[in-house]
N, C-alpha and C. Protein backbone atom coordinates (compact mmCIF):
# COMPACT_ATOMS: atom_id res chain seq x y z
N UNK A 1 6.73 -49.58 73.95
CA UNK A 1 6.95 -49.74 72.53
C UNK A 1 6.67 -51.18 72.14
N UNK A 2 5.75 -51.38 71.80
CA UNK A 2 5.42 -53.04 71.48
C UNK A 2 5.32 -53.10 69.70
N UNK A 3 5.94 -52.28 69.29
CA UNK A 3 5.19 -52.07 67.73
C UNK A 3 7.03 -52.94 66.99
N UNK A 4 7.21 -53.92 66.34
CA UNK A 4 8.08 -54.40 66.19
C UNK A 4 8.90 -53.98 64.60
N UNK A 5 6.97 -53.64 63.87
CA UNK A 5 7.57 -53.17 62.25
C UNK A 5 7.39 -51.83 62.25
N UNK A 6 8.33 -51.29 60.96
CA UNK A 6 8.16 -49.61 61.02
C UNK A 6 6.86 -49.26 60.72
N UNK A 7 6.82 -48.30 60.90
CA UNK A 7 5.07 -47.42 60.78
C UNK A 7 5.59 -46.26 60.17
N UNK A 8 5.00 -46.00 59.06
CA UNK A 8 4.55 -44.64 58.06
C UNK A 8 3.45 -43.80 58.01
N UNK A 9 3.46 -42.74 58.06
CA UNK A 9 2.80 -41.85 58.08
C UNK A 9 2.68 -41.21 57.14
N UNK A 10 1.17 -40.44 57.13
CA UNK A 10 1.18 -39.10 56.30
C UNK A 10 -0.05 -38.19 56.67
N UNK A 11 0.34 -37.17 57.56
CA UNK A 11 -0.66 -36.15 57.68
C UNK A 11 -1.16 -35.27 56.75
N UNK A 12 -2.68 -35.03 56.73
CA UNK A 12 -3.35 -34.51 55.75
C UNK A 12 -3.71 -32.88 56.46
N UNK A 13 -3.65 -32.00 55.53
CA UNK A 13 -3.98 -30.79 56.27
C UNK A 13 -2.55 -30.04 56.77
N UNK A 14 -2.00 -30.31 55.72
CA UNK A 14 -0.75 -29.24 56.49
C UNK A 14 -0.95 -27.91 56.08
N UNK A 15 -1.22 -27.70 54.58
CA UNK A 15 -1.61 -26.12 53.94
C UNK A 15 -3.44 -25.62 54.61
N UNK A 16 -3.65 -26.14 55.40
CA UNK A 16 -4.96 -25.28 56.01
C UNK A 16 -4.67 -24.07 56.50
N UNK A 17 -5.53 -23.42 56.33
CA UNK A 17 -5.19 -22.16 57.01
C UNK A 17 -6.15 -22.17 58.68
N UNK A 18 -4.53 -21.33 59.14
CA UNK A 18 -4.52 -21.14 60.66
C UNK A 18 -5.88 -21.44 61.03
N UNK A 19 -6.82 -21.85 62.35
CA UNK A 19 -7.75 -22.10 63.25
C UNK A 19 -8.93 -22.48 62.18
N UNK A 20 -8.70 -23.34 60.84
CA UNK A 20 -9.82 -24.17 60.13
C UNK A 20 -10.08 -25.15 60.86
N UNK A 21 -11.05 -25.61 60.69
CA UNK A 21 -11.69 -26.74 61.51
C UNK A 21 -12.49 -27.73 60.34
N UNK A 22 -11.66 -28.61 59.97
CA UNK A 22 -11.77 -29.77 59.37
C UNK A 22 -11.93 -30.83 59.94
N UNK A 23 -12.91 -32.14 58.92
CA UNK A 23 -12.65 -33.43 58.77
C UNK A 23 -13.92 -33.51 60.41
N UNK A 24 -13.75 -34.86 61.08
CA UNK A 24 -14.23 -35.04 62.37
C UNK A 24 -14.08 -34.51 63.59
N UNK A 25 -14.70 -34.53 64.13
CA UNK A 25 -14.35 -33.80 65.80
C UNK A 25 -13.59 -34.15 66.37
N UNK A 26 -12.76 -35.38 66.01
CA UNK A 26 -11.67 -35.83 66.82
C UNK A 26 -10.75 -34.98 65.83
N UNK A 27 -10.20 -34.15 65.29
CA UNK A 27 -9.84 -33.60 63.92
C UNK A 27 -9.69 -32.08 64.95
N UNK A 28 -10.63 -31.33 65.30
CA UNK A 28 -10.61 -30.17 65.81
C UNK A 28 -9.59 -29.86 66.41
N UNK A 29 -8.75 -28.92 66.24
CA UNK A 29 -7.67 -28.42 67.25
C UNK A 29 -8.23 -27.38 68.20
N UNK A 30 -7.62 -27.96 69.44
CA UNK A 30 -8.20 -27.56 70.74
C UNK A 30 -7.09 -27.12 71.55
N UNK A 31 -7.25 -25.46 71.70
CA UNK A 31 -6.18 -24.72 72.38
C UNK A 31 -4.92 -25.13 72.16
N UNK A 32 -4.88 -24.74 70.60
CA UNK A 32 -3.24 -24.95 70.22
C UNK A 32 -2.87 -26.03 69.76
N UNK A 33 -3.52 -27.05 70.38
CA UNK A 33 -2.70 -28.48 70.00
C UNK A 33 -3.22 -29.12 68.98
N UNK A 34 -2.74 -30.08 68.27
CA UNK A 34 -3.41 -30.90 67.32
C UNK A 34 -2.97 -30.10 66.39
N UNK A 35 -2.51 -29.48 65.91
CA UNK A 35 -2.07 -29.23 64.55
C UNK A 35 -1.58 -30.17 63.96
N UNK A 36 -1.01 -29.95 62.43
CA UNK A 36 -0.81 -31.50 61.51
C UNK A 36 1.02 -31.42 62.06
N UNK A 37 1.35 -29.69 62.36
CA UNK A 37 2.68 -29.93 62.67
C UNK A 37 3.25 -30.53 63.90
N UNK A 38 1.78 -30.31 64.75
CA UNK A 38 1.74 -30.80 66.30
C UNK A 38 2.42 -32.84 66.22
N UNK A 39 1.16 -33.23 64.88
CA UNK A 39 1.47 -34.56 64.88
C UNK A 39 2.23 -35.22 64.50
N UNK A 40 2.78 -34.22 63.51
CA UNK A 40 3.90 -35.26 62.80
C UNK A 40 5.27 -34.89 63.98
N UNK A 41 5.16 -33.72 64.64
CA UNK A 41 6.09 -34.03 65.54
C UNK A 41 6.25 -35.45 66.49
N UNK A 42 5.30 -35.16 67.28
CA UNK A 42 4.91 -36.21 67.96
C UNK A 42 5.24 -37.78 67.45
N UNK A 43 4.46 -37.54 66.21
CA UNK A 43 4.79 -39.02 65.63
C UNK A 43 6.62 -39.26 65.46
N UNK A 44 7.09 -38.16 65.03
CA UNK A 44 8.72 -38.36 64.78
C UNK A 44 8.76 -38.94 65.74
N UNK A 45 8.75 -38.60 66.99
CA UNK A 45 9.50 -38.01 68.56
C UNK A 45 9.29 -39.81 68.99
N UNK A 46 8.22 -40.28 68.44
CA UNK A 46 7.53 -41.57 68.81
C UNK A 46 8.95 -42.56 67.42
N UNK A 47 9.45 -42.14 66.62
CA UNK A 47 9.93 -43.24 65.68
C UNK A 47 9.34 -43.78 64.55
N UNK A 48 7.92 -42.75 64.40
CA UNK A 48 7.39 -43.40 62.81
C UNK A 48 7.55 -42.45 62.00
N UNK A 49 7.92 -43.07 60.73
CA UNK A 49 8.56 -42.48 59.26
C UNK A 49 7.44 -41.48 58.90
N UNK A 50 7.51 -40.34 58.97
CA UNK A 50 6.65 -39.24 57.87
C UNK A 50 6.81 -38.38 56.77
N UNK A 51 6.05 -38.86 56.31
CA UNK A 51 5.95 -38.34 54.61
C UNK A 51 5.49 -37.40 54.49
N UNK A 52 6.15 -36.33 53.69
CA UNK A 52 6.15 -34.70 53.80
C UNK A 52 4.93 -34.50 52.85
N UNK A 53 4.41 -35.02 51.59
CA UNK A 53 2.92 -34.99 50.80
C UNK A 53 3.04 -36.42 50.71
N UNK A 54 1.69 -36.52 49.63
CA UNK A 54 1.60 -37.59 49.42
C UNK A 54 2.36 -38.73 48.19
N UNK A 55 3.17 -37.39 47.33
CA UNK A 55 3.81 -38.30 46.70
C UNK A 55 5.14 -38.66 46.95
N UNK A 56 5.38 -38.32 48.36
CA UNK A 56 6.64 -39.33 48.53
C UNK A 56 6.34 -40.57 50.15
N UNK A 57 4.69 -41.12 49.91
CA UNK A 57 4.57 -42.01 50.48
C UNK A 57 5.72 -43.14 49.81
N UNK A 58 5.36 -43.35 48.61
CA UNK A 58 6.41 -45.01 47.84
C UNK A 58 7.77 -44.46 48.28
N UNK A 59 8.29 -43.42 48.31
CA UNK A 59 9.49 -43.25 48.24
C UNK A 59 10.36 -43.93 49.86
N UNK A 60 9.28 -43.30 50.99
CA UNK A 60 9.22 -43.20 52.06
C UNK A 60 9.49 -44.52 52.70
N UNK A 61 8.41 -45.42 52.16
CA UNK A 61 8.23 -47.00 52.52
C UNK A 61 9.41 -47.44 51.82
N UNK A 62 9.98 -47.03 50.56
CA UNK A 62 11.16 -47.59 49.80
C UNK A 62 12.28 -47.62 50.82
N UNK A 63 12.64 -46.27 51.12
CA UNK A 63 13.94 -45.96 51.99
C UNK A 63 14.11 -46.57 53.15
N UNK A 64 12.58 -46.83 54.02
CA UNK A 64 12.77 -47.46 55.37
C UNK A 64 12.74 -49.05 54.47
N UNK A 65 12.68 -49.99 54.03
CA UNK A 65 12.48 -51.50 53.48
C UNK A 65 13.76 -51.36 53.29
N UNK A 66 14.85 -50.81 52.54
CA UNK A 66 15.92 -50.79 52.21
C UNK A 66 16.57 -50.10 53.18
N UNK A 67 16.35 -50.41 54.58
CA UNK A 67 17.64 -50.26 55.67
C UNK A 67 18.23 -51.07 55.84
């Protein structure tokens, strides 16, 4: 863990429908994994803040600045 300030997130692609294949090839979900729910898990599990759409990025950055 070398990361000292918080980190925010926001995954794009949560309403896709099942096995779409969007955006870049690093983007492709491959046997299951990589979904947007895959990442924002991951990212939780890791300690960075995620934002459920995009309009509660300000809100998001608000709440973690005001800890």
């Amino acid at each position: 863990n070398n990361v000292s300030k918080p980190v925010i997130s926001y995954i794009a692609g949560q309403t896709a429908p099942a096995g779409k294949r969007m955006g870049h090839a690093g983007a492709i979900i491959a046997g299951g994994k990589g979904t947007a729910a895959d990442k924002i898990s991951k990212l939780k599990e890791c300690g960075v803040y995620v934002a459920d759409n995009l309009t509660e990025i300000g809100s998001t950055v608000a709440k973690v600045i005001n800890k």
